[in-house]
C-alpha atoms as a PDB file:
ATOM      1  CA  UNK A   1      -5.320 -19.913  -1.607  1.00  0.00           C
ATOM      2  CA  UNK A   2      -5.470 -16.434  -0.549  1.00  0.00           C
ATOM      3  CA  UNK A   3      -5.559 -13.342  -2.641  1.00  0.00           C
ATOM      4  CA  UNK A   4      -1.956 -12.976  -3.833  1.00  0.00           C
ATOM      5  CA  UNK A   5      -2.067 -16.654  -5.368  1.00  0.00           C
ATOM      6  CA  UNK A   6      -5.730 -15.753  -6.946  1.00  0.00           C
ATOM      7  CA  UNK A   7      -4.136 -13.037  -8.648  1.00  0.00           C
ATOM      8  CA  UNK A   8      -1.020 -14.312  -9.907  1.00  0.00           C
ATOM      9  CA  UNK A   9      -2.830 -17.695 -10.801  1.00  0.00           C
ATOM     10  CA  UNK A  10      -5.034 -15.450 -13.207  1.00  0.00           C
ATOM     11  CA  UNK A  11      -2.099 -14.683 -16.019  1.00  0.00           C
ATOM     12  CA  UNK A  12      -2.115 -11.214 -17.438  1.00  0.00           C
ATOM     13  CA  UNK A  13      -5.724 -10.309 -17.834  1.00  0.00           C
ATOM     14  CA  UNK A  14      -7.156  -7.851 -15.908  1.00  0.00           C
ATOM     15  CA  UNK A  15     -10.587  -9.054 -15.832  1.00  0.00           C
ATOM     16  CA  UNK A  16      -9.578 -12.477 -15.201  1.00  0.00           C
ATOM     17  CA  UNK A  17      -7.650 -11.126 -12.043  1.00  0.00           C
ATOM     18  CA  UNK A  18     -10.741  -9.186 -10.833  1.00  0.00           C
ATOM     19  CA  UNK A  19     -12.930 -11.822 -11.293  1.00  0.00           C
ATOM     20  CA  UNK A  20     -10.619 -14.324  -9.858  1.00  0.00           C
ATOM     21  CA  UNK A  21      -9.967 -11.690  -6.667  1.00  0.00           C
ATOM     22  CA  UNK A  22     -13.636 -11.311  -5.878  1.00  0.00           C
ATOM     23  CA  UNK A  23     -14.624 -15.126  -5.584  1.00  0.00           C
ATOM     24  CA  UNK A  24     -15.037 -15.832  -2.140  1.00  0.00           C
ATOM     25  CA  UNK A  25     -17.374 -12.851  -2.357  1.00  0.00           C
ATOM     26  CA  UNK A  26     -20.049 -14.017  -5.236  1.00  0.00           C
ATOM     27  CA  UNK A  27     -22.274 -16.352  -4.416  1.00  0.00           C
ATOM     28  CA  UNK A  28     -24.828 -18.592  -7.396  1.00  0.00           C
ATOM     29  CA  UNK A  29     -24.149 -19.834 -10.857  1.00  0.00           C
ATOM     30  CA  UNK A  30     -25.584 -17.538 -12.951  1.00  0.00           C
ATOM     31  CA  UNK A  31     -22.121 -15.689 -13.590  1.00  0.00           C
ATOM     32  CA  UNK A  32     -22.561 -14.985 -16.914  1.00  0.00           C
ATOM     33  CA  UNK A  33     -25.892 -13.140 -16.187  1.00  0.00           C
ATOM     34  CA  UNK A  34     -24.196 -11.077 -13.798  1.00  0.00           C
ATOM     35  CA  UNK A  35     -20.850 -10.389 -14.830  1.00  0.00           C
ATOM     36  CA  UNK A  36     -18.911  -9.468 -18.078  1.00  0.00           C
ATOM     37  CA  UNK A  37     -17.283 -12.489 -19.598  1.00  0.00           C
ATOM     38  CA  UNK A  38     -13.907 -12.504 -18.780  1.00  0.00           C
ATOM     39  CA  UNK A  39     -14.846 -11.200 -14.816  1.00  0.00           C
ATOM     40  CA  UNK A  40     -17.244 -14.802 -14.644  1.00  0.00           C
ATOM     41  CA  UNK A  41     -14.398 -16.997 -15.892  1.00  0.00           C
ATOM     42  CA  UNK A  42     -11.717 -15.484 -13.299  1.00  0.00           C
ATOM     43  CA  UNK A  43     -14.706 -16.601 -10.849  1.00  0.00           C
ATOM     44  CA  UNK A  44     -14.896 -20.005 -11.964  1.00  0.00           C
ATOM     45  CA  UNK A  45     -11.104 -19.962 -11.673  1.00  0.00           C
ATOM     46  CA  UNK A  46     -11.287 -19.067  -8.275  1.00  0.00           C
ATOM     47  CA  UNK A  47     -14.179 -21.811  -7.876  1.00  0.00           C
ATOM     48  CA  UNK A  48     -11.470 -24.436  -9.617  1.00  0.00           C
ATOM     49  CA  UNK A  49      -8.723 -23.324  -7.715  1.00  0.00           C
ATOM     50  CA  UNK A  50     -10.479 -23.881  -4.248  1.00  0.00           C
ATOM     51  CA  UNK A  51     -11.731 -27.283  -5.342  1.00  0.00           C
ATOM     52  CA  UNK A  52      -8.407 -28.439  -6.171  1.00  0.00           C
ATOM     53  CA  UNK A  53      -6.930 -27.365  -2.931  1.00  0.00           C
ATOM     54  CA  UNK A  54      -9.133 -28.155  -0.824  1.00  0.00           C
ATOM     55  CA  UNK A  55      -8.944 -31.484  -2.144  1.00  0.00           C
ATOM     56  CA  UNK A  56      -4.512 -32.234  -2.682  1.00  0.00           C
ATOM     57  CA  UNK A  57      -3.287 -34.466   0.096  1.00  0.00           C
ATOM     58  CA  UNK A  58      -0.117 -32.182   0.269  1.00  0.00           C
ATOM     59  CA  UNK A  59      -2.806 -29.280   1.490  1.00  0.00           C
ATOM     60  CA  UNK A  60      -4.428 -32.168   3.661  1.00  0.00           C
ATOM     61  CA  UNK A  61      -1.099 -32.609   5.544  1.00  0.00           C
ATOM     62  CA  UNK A  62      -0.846 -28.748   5.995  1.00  0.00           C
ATOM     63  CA  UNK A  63      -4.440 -28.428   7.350  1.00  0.00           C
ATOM     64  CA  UNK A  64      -3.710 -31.252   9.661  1.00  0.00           C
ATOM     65  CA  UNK A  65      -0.773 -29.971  12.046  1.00  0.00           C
ATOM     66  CA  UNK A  66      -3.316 -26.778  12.803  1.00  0.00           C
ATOM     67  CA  UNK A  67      -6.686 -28.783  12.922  1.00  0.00           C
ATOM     68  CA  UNK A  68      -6.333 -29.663  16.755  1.00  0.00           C
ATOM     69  CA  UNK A  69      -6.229 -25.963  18.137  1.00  0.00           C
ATOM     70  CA  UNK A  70      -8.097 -23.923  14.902  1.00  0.00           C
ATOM     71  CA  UNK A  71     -10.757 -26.682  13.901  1.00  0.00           C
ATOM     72  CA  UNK A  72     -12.275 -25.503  10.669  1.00  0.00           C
ATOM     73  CA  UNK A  73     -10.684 -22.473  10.561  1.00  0.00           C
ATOM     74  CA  UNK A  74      -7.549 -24.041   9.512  1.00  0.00           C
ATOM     75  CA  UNK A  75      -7.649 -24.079   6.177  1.00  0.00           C
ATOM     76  CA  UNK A  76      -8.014 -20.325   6.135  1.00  0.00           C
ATOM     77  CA  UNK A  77      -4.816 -20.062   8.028  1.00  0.00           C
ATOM     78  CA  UNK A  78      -3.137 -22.505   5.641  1.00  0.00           C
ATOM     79  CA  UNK A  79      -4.312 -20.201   2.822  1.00  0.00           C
ATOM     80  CA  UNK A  80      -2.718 -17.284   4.338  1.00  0.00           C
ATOM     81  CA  UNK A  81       0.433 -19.240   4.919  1.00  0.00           C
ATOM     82  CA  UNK A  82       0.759 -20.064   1.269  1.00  0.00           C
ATOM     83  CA  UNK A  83       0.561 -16.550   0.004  1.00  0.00           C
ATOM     84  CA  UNK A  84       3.512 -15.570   2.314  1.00  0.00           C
ATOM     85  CA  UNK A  85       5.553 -18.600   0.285  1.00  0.00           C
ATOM     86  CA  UNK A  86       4.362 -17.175  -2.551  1.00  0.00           C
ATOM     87  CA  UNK A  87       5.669 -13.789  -1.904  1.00  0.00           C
ATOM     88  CA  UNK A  88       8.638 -14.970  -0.335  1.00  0.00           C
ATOM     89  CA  UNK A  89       9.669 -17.151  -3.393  1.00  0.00           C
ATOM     90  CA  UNK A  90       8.045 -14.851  -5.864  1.00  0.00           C
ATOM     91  CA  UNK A  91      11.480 -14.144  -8.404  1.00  0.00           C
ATOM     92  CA  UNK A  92      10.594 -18.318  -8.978  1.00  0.00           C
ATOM     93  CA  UNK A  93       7.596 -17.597 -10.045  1.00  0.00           C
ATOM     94  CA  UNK A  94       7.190 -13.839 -11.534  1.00  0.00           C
ATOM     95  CA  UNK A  95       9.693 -11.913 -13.893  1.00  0.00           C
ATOM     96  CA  UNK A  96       8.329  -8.764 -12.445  1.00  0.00           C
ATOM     97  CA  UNK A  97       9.414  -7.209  -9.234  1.00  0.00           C
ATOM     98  CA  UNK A  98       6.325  -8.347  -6.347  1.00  0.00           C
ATOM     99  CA  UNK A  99       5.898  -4.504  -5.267  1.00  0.00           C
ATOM    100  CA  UNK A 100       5.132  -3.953  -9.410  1.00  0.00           C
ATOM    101  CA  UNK A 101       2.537  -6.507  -9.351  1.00  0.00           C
ATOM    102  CA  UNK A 102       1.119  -5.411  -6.576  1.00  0.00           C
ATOM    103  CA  UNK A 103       0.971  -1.984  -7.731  1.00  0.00           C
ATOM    104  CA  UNK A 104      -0.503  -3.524 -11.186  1.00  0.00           C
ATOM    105  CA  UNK A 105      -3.259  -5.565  -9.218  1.00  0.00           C
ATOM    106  CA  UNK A 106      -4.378  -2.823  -6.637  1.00  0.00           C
ATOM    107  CA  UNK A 107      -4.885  -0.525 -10.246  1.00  0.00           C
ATOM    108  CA  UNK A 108      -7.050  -3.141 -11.997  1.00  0.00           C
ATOM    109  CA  UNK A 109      -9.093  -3.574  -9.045  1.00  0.00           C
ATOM    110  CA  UNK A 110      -9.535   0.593  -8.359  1.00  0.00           C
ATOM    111  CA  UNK A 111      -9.915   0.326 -12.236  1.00  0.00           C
ATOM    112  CA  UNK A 112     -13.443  -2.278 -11.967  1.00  0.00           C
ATOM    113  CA  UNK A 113     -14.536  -0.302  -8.440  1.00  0.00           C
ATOM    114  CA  UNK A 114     -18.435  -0.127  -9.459  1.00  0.00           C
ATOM    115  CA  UNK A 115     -18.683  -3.887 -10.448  1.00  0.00           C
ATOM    116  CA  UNK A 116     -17.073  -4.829  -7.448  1.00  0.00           C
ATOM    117  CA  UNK A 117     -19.623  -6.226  -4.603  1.00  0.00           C
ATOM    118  CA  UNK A 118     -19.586  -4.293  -1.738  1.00  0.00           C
ATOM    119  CA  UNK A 119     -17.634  -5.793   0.854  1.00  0.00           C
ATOM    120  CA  UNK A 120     -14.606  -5.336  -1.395  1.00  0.00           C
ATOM    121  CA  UNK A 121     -15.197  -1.724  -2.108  1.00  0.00           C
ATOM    122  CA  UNK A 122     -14.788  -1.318   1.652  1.00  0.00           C
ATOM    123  CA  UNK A 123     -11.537  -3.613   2.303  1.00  0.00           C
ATOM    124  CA  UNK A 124     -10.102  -2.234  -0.983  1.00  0.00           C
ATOM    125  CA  UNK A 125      -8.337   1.116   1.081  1.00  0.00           C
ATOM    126  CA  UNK A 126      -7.463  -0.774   3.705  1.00  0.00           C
ATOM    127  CA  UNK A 127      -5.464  -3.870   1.189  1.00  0.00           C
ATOM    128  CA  UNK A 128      -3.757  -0.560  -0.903  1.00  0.00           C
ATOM    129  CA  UNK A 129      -2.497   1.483   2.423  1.00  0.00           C
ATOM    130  CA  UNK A 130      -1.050  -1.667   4.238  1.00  0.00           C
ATOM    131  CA  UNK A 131      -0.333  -2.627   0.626  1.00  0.00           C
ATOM    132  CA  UNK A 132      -1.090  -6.548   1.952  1.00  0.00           C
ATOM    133  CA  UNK A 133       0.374  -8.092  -1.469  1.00  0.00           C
ATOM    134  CA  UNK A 134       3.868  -7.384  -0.453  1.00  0.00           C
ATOM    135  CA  UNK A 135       3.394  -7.408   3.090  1.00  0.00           C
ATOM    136  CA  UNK A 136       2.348 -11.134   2.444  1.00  0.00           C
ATOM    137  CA  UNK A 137       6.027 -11.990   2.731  1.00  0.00           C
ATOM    138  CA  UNK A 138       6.590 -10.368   5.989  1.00  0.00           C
ATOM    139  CA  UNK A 139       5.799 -13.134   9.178  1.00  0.00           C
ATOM    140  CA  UNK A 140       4.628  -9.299  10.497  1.00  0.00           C
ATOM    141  CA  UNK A 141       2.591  -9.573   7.655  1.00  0.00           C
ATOM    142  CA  UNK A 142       1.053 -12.551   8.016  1.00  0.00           C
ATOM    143  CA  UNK A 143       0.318 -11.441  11.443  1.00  0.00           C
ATOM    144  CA  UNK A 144      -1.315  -8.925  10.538  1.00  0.00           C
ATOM    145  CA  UNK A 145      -3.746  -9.858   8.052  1.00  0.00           C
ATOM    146  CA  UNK A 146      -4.684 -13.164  10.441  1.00  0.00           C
ATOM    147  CA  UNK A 147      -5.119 -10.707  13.270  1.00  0.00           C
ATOM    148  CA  UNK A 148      -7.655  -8.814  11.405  1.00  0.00           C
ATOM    149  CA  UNK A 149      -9.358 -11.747  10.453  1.00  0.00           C
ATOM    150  CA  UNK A 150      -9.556 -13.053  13.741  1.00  0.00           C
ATOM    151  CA  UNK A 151     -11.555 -10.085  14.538  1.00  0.00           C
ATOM    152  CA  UNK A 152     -14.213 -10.311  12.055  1.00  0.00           C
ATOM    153  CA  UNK A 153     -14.834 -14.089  13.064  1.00  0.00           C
ATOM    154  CA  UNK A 154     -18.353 -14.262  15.138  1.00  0.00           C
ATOM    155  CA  UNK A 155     -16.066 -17.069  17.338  1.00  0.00           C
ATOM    156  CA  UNK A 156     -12.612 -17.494  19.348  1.00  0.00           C
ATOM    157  CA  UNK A 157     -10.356 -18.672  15.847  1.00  0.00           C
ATOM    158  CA  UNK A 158      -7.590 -17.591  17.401  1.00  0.00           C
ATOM    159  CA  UNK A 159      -6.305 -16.871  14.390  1.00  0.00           C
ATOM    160  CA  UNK A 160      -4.308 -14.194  15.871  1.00  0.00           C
ATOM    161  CA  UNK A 161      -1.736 -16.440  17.134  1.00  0.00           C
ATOM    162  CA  UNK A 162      -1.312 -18.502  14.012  1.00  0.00           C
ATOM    163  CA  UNK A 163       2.028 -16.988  13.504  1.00  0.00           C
ATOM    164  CA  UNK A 164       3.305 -18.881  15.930  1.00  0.00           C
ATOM    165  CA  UNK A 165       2.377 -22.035  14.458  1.00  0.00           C
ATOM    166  CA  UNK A 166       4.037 -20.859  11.043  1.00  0.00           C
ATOM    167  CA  UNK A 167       7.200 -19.664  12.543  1.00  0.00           C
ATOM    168  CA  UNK A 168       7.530 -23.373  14.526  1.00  0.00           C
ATOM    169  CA  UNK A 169       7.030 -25.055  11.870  1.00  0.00           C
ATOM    170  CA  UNK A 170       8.079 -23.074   8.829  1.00  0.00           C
ATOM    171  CA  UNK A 171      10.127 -25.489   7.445  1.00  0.00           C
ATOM    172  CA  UNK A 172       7.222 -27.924   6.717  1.00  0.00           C
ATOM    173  CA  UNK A 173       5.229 -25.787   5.440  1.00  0.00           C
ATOM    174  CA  UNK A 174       7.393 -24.575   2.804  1.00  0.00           C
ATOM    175  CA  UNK A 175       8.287 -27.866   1.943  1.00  0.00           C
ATOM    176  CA  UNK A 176       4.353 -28.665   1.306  1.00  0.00           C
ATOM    177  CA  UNK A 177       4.107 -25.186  -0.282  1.00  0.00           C
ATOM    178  CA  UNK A 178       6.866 -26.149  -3.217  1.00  0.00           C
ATOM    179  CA  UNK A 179       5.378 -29.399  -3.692  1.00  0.00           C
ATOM    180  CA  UNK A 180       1.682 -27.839  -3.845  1.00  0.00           C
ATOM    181  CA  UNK A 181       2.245 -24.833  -6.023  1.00  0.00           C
ATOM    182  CA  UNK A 182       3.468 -25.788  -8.722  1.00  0.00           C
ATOM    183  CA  UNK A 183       0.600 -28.096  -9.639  1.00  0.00           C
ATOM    184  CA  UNK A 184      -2.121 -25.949  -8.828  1.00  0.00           C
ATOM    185  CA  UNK A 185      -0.495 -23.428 -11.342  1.00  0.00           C
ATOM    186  CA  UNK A 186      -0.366 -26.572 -14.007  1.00  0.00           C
ATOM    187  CA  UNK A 187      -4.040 -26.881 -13.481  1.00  0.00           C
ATOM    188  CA  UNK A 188      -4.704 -23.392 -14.188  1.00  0.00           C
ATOM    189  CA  UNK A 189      -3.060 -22.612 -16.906  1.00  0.00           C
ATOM    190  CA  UNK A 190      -4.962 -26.272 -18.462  1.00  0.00           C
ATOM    191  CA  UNK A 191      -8.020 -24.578 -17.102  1.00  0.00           C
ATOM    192  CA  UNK A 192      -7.288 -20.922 -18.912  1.00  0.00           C
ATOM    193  CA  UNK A 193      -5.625 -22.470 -21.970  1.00  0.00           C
ATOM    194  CA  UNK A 194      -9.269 -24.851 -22.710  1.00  0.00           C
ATOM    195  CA  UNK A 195     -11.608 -21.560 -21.704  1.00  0.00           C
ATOM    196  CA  UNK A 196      -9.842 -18.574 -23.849  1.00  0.00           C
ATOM    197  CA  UNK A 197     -10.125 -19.960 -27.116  1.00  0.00           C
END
């Protein structure tokens, strides 16, 4: 999942949401040594969620009608793809307004700027002025953000014209998105419910 689903996959905690946000960015498993408590379990969140998409055959079937033309870089797009079902369906999923959560998350993140590692301190003004969160459920959007991701691969991912592939086959992947999300939110709510006791 991509960074809107990290978020709202984190409940209400702030730290939890930080530490969930900056996964893909901390590396080891000495969390605890390096972060606050809360910040290392919204890490090992992120760690869980990855697992258990990376792993659901619905995901599998997602990744597969993009393998042939993006190879490996396909379950990045499908990641991508997922947030914009997120925000597009968001009043099924969140009582509050998207643009209010994404003001909410962008604060908690300015909020815990010197534990953040560094290369999110430098995408942070860049996420808050094209305010990405609710851009997410824009195909423009998505566009976007897969453009500028195709530009900081070191190969041709062609990323760039992934929107294509969402737009042809939108249906689908909507279809795989309500069967997927709604278990991978089961699992971490289990997963937050046994760790904040």
């Amino acid at each position: 999942m991509n960074f809107l689903a990290h978020l709202y996959l984190s409940g209400d905690d702030p730290e939890i949401m930080v530490g969930n946000f900056i996964g893909d960015f901390v590396r080891g498993r000495n969390l605890h040594e390096q972060f606050k408590p809360k910040i290392a379990l919204g890490i090992e969140l992120h760690r869980q969620i990855d697992e258990f998409t990376d792993r659901h055959a619905v995901v599998l079937e997602s990744k597969k009608r993009l393998r042939a033309k993006y190879r490996h870089y396909a379950p990045v797009i499908i990641d991508v793809f997922y947030d914009h079902f997120l925000a597009v369906h968001w009043p099924s999923f969140h009582a509050q307004p998207l643009s209010d959560f994404a003001t909410f998350a962008y604060l908690q993140l300015e909020n815990h700027q010197p534990m953040l590692p560094a290369r999110v301190v430098q995408m942070m003004p860049y996420m808050i002025r094209g305010n990405w969160l609710v851009n997410y459920a824009k195909t423009e959007g998505i566009h976007r953000a897969l453009t500028g991701m195709s530009r900081r691969t070191p190969y041709d991912s062609k990323m760039d014209e992934a929107v294509h592939d969402l737009e042809k086959y939108y249906t689908e992947f909507e279809k795989e998105f309500n069967i997927f999300f709604p278990e991978l939110r089961a699992m971490c709510e289990l997963f937050l419910a046994a760790n904040l006791k």
